[in-house]
C-alpha atoms as a PDB file:
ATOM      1  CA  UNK A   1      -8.838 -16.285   2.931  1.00  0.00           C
ATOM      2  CA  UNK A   2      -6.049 -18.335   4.662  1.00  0.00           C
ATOM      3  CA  UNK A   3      -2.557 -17.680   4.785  1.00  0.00           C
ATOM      4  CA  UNK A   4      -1.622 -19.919   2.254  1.00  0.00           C
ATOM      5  CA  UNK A   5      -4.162 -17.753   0.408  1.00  0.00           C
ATOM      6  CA  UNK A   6      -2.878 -14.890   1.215  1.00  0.00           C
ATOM      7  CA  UNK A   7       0.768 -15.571   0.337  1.00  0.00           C
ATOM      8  CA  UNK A   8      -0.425 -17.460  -2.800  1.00  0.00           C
ATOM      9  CA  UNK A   9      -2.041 -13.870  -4.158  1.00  0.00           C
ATOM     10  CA  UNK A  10       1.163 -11.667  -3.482  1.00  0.00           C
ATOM     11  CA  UNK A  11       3.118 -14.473  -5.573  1.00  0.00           C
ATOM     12  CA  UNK A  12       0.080 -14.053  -8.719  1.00  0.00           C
ATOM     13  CA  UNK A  13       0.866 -10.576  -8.425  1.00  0.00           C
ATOM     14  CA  UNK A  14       4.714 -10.695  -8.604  1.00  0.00           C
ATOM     15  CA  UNK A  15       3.946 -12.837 -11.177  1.00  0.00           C
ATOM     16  CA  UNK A  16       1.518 -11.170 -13.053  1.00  0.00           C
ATOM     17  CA  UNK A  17       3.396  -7.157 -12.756  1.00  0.00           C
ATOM     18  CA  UNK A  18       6.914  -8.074 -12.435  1.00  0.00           C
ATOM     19  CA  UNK A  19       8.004  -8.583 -16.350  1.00  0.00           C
ATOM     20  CA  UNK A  20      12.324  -8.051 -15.851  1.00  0.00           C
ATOM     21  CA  UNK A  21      14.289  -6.130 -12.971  1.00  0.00           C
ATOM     22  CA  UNK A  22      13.953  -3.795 -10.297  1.00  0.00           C
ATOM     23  CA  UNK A  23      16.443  -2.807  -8.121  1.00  0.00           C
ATOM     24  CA  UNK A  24      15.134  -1.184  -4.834  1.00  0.00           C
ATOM     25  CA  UNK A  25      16.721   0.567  -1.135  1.00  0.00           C
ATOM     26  CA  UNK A  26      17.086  -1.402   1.792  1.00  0.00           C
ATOM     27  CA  UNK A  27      14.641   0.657   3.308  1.00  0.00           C
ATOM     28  CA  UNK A  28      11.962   0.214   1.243  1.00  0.00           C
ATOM     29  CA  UNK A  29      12.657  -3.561   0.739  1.00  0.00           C
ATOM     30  CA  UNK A  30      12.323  -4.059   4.148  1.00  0.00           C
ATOM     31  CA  UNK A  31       9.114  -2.301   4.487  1.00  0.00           C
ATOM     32  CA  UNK A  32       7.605  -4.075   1.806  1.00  0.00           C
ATOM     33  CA  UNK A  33       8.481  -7.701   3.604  1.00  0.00           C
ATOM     34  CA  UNK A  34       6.789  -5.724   6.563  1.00  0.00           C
ATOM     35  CA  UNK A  35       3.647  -5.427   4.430  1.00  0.00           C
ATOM     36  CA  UNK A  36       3.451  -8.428   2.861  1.00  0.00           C
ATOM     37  CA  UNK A  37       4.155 -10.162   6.328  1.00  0.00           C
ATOM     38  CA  UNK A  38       1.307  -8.322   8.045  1.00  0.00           C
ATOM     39  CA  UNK A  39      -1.258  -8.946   4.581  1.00  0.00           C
ATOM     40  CA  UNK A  40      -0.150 -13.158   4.891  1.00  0.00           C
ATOM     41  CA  UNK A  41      -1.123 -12.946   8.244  1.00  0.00           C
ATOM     42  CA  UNK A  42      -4.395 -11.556   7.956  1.00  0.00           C
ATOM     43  CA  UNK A  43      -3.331  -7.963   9.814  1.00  0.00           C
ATOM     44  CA  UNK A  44      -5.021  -5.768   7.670  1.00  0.00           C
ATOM     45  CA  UNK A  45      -4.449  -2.406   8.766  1.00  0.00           C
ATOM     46  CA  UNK A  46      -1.451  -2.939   9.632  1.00  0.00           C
ATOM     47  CA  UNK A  47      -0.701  -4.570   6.122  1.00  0.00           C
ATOM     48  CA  UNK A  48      -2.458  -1.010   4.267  1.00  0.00           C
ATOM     49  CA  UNK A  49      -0.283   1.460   7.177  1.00  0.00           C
ATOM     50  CA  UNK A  50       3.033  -0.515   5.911  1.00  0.00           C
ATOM     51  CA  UNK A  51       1.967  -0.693   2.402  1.00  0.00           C
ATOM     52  CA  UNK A  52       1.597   3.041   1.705  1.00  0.00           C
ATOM     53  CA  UNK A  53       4.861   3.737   3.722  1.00  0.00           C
ATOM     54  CA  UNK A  54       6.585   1.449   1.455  1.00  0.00           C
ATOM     55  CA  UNK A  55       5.357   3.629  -1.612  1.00  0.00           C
ATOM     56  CA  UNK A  56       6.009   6.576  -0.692  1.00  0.00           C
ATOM     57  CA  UNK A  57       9.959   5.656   0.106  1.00  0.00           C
ATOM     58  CA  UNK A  58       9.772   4.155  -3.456  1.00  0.00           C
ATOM     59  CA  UNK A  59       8.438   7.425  -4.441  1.00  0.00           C
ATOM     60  CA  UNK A  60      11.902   9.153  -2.593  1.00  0.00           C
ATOM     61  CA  UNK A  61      14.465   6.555  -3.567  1.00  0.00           C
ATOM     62  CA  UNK A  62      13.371   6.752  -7.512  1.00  0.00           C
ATOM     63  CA  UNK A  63      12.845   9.831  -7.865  1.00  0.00           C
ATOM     64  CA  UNK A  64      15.583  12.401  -6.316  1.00  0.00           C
ATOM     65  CA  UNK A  65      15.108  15.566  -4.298  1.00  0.00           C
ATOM     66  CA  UNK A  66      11.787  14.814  -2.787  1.00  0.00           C
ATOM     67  CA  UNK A  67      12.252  14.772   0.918  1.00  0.00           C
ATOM     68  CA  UNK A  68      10.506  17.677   1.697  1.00  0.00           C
ATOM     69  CA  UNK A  69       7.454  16.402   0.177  1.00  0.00           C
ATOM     70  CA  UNK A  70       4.171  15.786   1.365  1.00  0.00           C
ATOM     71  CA  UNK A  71       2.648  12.355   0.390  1.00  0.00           C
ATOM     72  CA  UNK A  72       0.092  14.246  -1.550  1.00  0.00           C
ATOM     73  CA  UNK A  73       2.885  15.890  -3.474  1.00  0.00           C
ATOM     74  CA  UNK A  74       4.771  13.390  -3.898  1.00  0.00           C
ATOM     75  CA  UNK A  75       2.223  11.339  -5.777  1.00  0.00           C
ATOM     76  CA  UNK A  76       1.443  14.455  -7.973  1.00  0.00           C
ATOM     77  CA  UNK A  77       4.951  15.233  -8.906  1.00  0.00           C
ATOM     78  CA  UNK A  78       6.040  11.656  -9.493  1.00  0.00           C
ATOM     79  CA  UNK A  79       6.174  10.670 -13.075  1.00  0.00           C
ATOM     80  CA  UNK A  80       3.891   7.924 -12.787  1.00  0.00           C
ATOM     81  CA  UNK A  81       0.715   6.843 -15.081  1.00  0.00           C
ATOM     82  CA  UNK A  82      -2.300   8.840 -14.400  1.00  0.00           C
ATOM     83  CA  UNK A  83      -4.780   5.953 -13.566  1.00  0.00           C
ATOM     84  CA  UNK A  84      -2.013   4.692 -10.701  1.00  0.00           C
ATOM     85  CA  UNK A  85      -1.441   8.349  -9.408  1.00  0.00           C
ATOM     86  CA  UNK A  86      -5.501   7.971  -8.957  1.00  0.00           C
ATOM     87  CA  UNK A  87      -4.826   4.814  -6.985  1.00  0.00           C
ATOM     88  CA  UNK A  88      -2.330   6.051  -4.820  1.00  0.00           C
ATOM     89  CA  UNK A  89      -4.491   8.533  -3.754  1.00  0.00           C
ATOM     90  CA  UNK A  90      -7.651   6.602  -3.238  1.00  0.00           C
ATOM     91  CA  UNK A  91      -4.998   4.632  -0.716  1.00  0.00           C
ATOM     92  CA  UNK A  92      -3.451   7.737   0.691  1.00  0.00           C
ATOM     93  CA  UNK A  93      -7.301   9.078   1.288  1.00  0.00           C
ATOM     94  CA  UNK A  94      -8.188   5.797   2.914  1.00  0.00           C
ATOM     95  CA  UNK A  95      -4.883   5.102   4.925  1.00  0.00           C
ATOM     96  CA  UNK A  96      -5.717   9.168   6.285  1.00  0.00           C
ATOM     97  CA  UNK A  97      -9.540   8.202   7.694  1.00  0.00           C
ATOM     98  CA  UNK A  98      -7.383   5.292   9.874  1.00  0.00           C
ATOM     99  CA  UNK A  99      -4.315   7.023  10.769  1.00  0.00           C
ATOM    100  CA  UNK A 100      -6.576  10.609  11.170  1.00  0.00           C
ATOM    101  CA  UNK A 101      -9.601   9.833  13.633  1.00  0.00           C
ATOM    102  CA  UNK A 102     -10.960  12.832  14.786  1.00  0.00           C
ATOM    103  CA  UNK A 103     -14.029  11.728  16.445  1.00  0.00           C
ATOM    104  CA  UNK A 104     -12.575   8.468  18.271  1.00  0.00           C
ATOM    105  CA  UNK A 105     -15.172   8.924  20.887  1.00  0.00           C
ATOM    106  CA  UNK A 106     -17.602   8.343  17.868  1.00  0.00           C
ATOM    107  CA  UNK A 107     -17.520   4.813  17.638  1.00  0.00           C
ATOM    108  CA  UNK A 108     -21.056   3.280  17.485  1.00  0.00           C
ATOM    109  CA  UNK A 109     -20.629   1.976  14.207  1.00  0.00           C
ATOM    110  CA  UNK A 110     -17.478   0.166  14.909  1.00  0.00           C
ATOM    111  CA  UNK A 111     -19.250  -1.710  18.136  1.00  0.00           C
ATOM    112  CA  UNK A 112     -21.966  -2.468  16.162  1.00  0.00           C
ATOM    113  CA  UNK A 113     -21.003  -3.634  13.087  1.00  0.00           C
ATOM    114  CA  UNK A 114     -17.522  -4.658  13.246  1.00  0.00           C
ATOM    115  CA  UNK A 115     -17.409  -6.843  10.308  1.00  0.00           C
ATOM    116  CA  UNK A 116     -18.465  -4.525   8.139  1.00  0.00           C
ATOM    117  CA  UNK A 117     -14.554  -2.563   8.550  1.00  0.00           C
ATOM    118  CA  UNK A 118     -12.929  -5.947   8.768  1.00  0.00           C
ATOM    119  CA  UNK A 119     -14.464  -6.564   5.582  1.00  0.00           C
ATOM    120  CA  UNK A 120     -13.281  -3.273   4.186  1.00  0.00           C
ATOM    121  CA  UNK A 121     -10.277  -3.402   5.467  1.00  0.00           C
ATOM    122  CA  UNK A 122      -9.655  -7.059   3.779  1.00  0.00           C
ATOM    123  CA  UNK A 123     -10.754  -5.385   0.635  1.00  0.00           C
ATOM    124  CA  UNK A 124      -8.718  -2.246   0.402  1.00  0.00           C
ATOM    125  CA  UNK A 125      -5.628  -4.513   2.134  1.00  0.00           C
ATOM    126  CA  UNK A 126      -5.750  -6.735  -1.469  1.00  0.00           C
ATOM    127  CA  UNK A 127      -5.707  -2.759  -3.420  1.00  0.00           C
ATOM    128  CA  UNK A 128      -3.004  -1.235  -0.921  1.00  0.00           C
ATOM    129  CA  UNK A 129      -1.336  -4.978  -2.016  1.00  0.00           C
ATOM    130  CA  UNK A 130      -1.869  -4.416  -5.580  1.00  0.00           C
ATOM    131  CA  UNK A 131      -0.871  -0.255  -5.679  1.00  0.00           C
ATOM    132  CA  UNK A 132       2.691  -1.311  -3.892  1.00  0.00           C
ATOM    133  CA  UNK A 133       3.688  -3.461  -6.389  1.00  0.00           C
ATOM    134  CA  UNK A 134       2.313  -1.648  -9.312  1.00  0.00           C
ATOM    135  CA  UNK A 135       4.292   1.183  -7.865  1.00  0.00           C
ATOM    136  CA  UNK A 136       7.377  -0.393  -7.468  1.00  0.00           C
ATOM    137  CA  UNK A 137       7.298  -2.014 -10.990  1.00  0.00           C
ATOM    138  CA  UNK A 138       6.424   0.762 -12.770  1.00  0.00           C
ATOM    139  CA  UNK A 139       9.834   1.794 -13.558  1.00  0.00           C
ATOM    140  CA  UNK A 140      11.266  -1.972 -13.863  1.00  0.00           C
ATOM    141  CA  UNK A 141      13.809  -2.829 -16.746  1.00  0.00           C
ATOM    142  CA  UNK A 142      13.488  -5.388 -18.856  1.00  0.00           C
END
């Protein structure tokens, strides 16, 4: 996918999910420009890391008196539709195998078969694209 590509699918799916207003923090506006800057450019990882930190300070700015939270919790105390809660933490479970390693030393795999994880990391960068903005429409006004 190019780009243009790239850019083209975050604009289907702004146009596709986003039916009237939403009004969200600097914070999290910024991180989600962060994301989508990272997906357009083909920085996968980096696009899924910035994409899950951009839900879960949606999760805190919507919904009040959740700081202490863990991720986990958050997503489970949220008021949010069942099926997306189940999304959030397929992401959360994925973004945790990146950000977690705990056999880095381990790395056959990787050195053999590198496209394999580029190719799952394109794929679950389009979800992580997908569960941001179904998160941060979910609540939109119309």
């Amino acid at each position: 996918m190019t780009e243009d590509e790239r850019w083209d699918l975050l604009n289907r799916l702004d146009d596709t999910l986003l039916k009237g207003g939403i009004i969200l923090s600097e914070w999290c506006s910024f991180i989600i420009k962060e994301s989508d800057t990272a997906f357009a450019k083909g920085a996968h990882l980096p696009s899924i890391l910035t994409a899950v930190a951009g839900i879960e300070t949606y999760l805190r700015s919507e919904y009040e008196n959740k700081e202490q939270m863990s991720f986990n919790e958050l997503i489970n105390e949220s008021p949010i539709k069942e099926s997306l809660k189940a999304e959030l933490h397929k992401l959360r479970k994925y973004r945790n195998k990146w950000v977690h390693i705990k056999r880095p030393w381990q790395d056959t795999h990787l050195l053999e078969n590198p496209e394999k994880y580029e190719k799952e990391l394109e794929e679950m960068a389009i979800f992580a694209a997908h569960c941001l903005r179904k998160t941060i429409y979910e609540n939109q006004w119309i």
